[in-house]
C-alpha atoms as a PDB file:
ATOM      1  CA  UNK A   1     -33.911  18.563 132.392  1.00  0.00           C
ATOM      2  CA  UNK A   2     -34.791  21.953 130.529  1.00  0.00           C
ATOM      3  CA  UNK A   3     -32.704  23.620 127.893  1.00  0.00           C
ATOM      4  CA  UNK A   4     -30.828  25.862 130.406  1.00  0.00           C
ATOM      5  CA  UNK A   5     -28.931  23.204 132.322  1.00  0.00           C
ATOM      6  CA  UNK A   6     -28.817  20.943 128.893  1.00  0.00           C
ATOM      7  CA  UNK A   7     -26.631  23.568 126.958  1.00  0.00           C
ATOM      8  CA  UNK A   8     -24.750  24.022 130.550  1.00  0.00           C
ATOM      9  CA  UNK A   9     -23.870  20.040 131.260  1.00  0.00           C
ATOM     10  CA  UNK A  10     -22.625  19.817 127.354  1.00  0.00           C
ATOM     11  CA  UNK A  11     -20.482  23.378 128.404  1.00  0.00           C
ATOM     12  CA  UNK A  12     -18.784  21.738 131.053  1.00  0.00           C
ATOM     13  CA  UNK A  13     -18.534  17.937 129.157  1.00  0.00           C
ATOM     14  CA  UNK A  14     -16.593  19.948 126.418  1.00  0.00           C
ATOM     15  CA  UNK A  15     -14.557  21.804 128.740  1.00  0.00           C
ATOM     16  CA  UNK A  16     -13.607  18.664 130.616  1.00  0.00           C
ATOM     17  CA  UNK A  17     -13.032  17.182 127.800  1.00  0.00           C
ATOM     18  CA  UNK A  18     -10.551  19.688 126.608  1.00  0.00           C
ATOM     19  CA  UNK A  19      -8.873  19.355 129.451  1.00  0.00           C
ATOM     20  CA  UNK A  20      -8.505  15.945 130.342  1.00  0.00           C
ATOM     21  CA  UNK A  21      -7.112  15.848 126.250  1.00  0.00           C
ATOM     22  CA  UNK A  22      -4.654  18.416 127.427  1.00  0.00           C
ATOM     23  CA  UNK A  23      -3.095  16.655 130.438  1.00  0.00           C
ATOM     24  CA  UNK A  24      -3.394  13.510 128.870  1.00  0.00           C
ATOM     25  CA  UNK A  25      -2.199  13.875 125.271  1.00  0.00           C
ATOM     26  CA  UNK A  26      -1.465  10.578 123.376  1.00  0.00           C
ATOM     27  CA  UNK A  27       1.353  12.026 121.498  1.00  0.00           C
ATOM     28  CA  UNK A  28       5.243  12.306 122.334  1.00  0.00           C
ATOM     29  CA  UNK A  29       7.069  15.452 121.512  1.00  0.00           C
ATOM     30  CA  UNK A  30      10.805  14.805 121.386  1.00  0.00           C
ATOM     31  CA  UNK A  31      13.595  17.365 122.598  1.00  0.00           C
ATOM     32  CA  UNK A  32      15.448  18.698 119.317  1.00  0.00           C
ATOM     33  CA  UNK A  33      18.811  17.358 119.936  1.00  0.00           C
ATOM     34  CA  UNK A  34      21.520  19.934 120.670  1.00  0.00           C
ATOM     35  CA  UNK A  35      23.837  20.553 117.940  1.00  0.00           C
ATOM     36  CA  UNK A  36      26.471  18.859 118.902  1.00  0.00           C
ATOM     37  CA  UNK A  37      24.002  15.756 119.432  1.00  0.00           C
ATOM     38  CA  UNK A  38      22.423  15.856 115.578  1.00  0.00           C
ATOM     39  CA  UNK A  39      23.657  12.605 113.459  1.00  0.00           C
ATOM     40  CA  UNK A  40      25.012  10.877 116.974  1.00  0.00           C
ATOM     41  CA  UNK A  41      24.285   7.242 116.473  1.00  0.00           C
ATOM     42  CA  UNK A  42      24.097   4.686 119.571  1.00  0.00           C
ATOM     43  CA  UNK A  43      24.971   1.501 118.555  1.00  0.00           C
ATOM     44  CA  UNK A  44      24.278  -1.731 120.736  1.00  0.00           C
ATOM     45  CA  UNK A  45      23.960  -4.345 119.307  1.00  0.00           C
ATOM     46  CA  UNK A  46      26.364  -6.448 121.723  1.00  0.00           C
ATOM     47  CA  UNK A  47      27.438  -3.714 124.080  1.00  0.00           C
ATOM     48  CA  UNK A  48      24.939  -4.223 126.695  1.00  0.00           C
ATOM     49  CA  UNK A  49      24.986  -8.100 126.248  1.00  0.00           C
ATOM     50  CA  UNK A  50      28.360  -7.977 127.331  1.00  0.00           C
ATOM     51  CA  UNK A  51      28.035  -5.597 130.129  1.00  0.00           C
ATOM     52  CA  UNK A  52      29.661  -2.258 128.347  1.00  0.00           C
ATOM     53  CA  UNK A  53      27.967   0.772 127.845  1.00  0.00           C
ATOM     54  CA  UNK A  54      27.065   1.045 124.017  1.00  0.00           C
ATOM     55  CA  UNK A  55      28.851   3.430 121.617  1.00  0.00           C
ATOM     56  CA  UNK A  56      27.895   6.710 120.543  1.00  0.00           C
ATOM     57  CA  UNK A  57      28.946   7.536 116.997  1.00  0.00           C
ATOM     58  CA  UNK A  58      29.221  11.204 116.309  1.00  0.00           C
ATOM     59  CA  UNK A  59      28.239  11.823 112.811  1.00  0.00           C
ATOM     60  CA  UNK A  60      30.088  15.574 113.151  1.00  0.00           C
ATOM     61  CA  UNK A  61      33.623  14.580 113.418  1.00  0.00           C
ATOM     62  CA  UNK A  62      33.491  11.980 110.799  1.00  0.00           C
ATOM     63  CA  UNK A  63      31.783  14.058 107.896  1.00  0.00           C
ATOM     64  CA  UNK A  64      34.515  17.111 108.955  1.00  0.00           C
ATOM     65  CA  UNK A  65      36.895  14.525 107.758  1.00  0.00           C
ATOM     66  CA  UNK A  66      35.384  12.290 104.869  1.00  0.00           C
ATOM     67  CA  UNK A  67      32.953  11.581 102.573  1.00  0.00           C
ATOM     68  CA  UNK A  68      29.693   9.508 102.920  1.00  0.00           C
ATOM     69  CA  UNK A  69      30.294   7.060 100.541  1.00  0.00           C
ATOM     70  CA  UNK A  70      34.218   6.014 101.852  1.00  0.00           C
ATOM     71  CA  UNK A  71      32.007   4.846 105.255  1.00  0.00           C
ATOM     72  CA  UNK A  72      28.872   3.594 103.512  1.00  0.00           C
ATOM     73  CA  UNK A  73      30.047   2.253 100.386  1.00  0.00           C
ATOM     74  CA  UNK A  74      33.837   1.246 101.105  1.00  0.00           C
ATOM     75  CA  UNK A  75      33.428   0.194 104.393  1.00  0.00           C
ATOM     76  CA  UNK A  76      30.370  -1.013 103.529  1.00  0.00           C
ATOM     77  CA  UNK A  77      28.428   0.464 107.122  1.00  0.00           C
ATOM     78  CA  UNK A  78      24.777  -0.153 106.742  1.00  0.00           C
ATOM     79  CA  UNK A  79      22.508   3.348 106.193  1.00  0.00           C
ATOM     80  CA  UNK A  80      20.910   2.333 109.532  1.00  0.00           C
ATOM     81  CA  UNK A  81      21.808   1.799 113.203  1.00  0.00           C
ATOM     82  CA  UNK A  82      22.989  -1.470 114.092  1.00  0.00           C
ATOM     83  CA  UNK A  83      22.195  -2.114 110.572  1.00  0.00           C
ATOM     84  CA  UNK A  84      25.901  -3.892 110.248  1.00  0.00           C
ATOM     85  CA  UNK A  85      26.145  -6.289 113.030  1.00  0.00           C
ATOM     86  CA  UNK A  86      29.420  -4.693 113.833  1.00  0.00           C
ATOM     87  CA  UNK A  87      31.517  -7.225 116.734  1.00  0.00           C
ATOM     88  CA  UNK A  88      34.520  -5.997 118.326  1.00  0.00           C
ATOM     89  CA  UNK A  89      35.991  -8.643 116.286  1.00  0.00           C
ATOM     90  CA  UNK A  90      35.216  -6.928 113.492  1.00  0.00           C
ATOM     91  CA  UNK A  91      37.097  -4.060 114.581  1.00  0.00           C
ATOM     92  CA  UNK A  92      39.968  -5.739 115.698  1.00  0.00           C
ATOM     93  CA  UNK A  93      40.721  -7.376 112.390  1.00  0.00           C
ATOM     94  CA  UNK A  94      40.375  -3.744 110.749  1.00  0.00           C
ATOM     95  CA  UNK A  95      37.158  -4.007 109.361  1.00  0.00           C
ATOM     96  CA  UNK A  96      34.261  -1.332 110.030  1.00  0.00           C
ATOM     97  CA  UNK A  97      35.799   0.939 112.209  1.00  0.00           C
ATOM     98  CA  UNK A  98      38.948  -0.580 112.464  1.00  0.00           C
ATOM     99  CA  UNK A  99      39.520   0.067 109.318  1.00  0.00           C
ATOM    100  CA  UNK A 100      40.761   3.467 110.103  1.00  0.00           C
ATOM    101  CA  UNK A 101      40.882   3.394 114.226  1.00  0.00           C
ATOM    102  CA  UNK A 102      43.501   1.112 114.106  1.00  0.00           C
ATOM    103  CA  UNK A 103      46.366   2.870 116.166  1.00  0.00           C
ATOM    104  CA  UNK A 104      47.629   4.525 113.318  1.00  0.00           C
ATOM    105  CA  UNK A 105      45.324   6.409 111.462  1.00  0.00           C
ATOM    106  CA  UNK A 106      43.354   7.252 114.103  1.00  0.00           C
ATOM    107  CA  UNK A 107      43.160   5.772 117.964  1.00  0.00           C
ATOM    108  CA  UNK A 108      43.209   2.354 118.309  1.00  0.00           C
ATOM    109  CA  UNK A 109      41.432  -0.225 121.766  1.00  0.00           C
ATOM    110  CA  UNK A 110      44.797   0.698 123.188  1.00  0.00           C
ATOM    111  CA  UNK A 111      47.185   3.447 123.044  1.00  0.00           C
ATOM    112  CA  UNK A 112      50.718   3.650 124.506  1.00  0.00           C
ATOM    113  CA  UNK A 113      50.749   6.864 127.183  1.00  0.00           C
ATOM    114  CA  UNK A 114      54.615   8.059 127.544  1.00  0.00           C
ATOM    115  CA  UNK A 115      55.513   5.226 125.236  1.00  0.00           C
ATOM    116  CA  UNK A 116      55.081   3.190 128.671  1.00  0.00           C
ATOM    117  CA  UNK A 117      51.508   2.398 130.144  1.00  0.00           C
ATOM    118  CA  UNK A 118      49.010   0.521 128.482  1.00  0.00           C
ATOM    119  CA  UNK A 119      46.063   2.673 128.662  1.00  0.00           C
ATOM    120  CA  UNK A 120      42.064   1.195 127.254  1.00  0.00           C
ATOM    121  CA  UNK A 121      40.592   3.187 124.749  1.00  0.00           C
ATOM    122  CA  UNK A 122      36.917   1.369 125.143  1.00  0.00           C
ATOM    123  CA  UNK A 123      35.220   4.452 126.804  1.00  0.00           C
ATOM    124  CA  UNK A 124      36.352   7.055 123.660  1.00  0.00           C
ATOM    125  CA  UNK A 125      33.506   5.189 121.797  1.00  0.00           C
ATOM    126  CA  UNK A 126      31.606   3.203 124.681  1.00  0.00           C
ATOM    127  CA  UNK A 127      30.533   6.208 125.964  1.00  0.00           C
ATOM    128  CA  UNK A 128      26.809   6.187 126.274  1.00  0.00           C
ATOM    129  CA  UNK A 129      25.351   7.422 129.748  1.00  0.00           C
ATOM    130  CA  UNK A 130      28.651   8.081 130.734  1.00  0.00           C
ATOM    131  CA  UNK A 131      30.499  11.747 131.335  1.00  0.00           C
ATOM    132  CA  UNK A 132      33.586  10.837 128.959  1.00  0.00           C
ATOM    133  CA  UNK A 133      35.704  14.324 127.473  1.00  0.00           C
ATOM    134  CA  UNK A 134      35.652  14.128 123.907  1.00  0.00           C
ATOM    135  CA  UNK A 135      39.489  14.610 122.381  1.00  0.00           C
ATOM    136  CA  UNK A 136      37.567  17.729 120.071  1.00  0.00           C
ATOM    137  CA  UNK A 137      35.181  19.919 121.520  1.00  0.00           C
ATOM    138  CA  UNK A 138      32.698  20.639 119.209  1.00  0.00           C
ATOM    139  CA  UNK A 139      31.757  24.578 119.467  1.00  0.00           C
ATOM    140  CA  UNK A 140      36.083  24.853 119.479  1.00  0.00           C
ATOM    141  CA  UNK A 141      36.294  22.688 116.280  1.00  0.00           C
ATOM    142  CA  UNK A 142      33.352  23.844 114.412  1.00  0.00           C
ATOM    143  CA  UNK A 143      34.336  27.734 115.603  1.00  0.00           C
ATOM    144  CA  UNK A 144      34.298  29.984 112.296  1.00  0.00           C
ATOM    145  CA  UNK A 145      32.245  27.592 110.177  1.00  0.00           C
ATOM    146  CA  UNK A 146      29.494  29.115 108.189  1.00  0.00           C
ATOM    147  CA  UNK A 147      26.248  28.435 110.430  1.00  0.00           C
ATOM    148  CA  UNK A 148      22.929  27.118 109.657  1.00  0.00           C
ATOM    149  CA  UNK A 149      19.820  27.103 111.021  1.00  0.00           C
ATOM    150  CA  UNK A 150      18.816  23.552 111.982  1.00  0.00           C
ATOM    151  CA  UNK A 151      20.656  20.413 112.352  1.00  0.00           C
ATOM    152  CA  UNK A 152      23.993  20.638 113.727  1.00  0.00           C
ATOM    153  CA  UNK A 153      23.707  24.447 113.054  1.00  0.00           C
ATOM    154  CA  UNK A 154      26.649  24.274 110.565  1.00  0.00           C
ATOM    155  CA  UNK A 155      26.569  24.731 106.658  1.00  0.00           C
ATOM    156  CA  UNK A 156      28.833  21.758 105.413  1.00  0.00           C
ATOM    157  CA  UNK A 157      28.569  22.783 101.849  1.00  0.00           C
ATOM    158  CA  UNK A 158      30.006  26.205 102.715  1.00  0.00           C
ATOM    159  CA  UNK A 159      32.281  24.948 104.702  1.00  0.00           C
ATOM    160  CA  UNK A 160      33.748  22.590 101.921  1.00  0.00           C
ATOM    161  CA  UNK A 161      33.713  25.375  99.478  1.00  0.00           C
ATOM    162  CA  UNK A 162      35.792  27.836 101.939  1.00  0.00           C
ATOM    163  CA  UNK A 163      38.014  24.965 102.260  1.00  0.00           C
ATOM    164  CA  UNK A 164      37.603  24.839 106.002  1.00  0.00           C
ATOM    165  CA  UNK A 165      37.105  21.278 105.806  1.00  0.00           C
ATOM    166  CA  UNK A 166      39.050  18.803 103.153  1.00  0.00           C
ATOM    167  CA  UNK A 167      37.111  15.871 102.649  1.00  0.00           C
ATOM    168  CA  UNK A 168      39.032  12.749 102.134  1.00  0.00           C
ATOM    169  CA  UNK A 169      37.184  10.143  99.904  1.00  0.00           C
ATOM    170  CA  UNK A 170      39.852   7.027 100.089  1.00  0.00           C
ATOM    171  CA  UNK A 171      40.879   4.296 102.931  1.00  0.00           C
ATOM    172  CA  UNK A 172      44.143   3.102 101.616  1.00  0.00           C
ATOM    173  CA  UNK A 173      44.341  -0.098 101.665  1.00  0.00           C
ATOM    174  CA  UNK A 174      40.118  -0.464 100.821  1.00  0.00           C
ATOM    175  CA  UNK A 175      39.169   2.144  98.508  1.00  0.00           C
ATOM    176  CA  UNK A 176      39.717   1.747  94.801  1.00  0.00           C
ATOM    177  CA  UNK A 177      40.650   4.702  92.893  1.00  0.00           C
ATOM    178  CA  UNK A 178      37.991   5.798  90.771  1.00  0.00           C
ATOM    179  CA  UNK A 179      37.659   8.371  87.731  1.00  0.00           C
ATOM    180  CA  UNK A 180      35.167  10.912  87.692  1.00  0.00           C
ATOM    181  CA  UNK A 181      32.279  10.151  85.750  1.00  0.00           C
ATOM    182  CA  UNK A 182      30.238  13.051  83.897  1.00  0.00           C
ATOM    183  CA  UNK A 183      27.978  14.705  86.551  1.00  0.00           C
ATOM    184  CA  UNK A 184      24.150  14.781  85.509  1.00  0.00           C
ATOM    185  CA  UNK A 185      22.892  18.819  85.341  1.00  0.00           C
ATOM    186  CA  UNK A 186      20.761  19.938  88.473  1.00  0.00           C
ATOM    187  CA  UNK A 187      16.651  19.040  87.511  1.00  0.00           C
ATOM    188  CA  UNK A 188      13.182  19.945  88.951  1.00  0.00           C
ATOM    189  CA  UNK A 189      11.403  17.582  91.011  1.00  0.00           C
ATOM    190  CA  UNK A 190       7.728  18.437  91.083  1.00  0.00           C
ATOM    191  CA  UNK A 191       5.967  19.435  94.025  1.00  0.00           C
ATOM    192  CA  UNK A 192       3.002  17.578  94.859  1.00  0.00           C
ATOM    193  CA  UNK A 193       1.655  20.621  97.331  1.00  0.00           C
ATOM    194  CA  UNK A 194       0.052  23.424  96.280  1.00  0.00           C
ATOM    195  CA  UNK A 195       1.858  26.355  96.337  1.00  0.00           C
ATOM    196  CA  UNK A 196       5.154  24.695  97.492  1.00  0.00           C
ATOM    197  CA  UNK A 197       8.418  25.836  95.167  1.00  0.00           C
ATOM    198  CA  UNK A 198       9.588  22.560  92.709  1.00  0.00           C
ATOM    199  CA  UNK A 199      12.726  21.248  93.964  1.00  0.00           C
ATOM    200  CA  UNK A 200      15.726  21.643  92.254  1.00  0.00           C
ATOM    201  CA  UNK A 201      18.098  18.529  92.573  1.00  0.00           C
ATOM    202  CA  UNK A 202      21.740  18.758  92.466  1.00  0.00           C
ATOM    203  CA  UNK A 203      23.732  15.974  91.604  1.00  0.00           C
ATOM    204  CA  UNK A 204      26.860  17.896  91.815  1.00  0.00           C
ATOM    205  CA  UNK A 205      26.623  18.335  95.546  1.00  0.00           C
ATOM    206  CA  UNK A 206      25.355  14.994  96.392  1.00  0.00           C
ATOM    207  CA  UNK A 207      27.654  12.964  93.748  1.00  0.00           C
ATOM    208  CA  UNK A 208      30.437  15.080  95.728  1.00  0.00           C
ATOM    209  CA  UNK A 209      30.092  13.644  98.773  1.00  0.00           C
ATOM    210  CA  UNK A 210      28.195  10.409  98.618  1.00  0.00           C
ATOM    211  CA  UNK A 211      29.482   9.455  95.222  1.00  0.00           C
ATOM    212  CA  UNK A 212      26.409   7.562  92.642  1.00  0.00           C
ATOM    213  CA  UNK A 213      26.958   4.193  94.777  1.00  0.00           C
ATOM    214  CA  UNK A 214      25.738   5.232  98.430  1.00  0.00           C
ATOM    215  CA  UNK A 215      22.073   6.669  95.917  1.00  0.00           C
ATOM    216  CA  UNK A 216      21.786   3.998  93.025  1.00  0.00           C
ATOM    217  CA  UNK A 217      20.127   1.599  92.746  1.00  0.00           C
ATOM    218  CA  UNK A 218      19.378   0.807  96.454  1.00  0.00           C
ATOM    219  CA  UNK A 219      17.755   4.257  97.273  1.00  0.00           C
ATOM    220  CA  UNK A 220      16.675   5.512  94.062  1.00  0.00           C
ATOM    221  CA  UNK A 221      16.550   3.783  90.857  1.00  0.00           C
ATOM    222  CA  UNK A 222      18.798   4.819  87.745  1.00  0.00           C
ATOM    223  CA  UNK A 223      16.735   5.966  85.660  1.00  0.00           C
ATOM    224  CA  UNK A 224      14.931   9.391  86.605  1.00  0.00           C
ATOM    225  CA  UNK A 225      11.367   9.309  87.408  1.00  0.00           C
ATOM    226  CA  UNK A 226      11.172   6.011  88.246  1.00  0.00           C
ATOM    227  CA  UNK A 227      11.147   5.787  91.979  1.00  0.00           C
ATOM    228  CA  UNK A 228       7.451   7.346  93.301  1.00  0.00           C
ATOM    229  CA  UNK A 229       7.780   8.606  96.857  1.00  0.00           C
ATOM    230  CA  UNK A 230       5.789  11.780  98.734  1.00  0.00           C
ATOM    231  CA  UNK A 231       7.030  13.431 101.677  1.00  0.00           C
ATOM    232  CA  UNK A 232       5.368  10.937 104.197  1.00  0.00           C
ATOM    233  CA  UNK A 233       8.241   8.145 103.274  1.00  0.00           C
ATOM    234  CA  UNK A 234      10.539  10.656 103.310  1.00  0.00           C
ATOM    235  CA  UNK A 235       9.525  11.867 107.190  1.00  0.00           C
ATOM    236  CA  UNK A 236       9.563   7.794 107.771  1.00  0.00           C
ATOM    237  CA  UNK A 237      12.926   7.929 106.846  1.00  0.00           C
ATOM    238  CA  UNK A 238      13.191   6.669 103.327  1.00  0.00           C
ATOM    239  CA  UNK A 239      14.389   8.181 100.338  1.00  0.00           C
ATOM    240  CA  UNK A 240      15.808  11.606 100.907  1.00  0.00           C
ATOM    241  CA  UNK A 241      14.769  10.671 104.627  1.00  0.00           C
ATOM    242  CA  UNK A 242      17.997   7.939 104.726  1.00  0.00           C
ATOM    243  CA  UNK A 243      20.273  11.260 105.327  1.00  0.00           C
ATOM    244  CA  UNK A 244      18.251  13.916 105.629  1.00  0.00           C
ATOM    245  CA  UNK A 245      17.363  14.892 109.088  1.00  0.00           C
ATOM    246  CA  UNK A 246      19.381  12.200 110.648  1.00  0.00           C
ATOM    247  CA  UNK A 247      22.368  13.067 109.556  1.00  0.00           C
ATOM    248  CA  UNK A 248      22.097  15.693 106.729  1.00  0.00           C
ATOM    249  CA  UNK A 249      20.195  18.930 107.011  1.00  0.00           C
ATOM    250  CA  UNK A 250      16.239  18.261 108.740  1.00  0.00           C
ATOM    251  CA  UNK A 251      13.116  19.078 107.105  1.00  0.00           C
ATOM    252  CA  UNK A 252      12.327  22.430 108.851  1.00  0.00           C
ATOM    253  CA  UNK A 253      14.211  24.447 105.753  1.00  0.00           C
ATOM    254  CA  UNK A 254      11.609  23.633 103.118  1.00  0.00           C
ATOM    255  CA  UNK A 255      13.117  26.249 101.015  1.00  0.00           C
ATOM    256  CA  UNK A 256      16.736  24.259 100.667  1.00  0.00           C
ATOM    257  CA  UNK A 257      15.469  21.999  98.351  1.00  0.00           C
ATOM    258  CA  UNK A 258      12.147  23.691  97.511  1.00  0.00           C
ATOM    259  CA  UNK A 259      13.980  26.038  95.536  1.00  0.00           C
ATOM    260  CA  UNK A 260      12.164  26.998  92.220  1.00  0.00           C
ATOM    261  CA  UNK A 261      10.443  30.069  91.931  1.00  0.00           C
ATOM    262  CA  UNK A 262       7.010  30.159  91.608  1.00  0.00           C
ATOM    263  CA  UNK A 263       5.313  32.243  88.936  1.00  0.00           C
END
């Protein structure tokens, strides 16, 4: 074989090559979940066992309404799905979500329609693969609220600080009254990247809504500096990653955190 056809078999290998790598990638690339979708949790760990669709947990309309921590510290729901072994049980001896969707303080397994019929509540929250109306329409709640970019394209810190939503951060009943504790001031956290802005760290904003419990010492231990992570654990979902682009802001804004000017 002389150089000619050599150069023109490796050509076409290459090309081929590229090809087959383009039809056949190894790699997934998710759909970016609608806004309305961002922070929905499916939970299952029975559902399907017992021959009922399993429930979709919107993150929006809770955190319109209340704090992290009241859920994941009072309530004591686990930071991941299915993570609390939640059985309708549970529910129906107002724990976990019972505690507030108990027919009172919000919808209970039953309602009374005309103060007559019975009617089943099981498809407002066992709703997944099905068509079911949701009792607030998102883009009609949400209308007005300061947008955002990513995520469920609404600025929640905005939106607290216009007053548009009131966050409540008690369960009566559950939650203990506690007194505010001295807030620790905002701090850098050093970029490991070249060229990427430090981050500046509020405590104020996350102490607002997740209180020190939902952080310390589980997450992040108390004393600063002492928990190593990069952003690789945080994409796997650990550290910041436990909120952040699950149910809080995703990682496409680098410069929310990465806020420090560089000189």
């Amino acid at each position: 074989m002389n150089r000619k056809v050599l150069i023109i078999a490796l050509l076409l290998f290459v090309f081929a090559s590229i090809g087959f790598a383009a039809t056949n990638n190894f790699g997934t690339k998710k759909r970016m979940p609608r806004p309305e979708e961002f922070g929905n949790v499916v939970i299952n760990n029975y559902s399907e066992k017992n021959n009922i669709a399993p429930v979709v947990f919107k993150h929006w309309v809770h955190r319109a309404k209340f704090t992290c921590r009241v859920c994941h510290v009072d309530l004591g729901f686990a930071m991941e799905a299915g993570g609390s072994d939640i059985k309708e049980a549970d529910n129906r001896n107002k724990l976990y979500c019972g505690s507030c969707h108990n027919g009172k303080d919000a919808f209970g397994p039953t309602s009374r329609e005309k103060l007559v019929t019975e009617v089943q509540n099981c498809e407002r929250c066992h709703s997944y693969g099905k068509e079911v109306k949701n009792q607030k329409d998102f883009n009609e709640y949400l209308k007005g609220f300061p947008q955002a970019r990513f995520g469920n394209r609404v600025d929640w810190m905005k939106a607290a600080d216009k007053n548009l939503i009131k966050l409540s951060d008690q369960v009566e009943g559950i939650s203990i009254k506690r007194q505010d504790i001295p807030r620790p001031k905002d701090f850098d956290i050093k970029s490991t990247i070249l060229g990427m802005p430090d981050i500046i760290f509020s405590h104020k904003i996350h102490a607002d809504i997740n209180g020190c419990e939902l952080c310390h010492p589980e997450i992040f231990g108390a004393k600063k500096g002492a928990t190593k992570y990069n952003m690789q654990d945080i994409f796997a979902g650990k550290y910041c990653g436990a909120c952040h682009a699950k149910v809080a802001f995703p990682f496409y804004d680098c410069q929310l955190c990465h806020l420090k000017e560089v000189y």
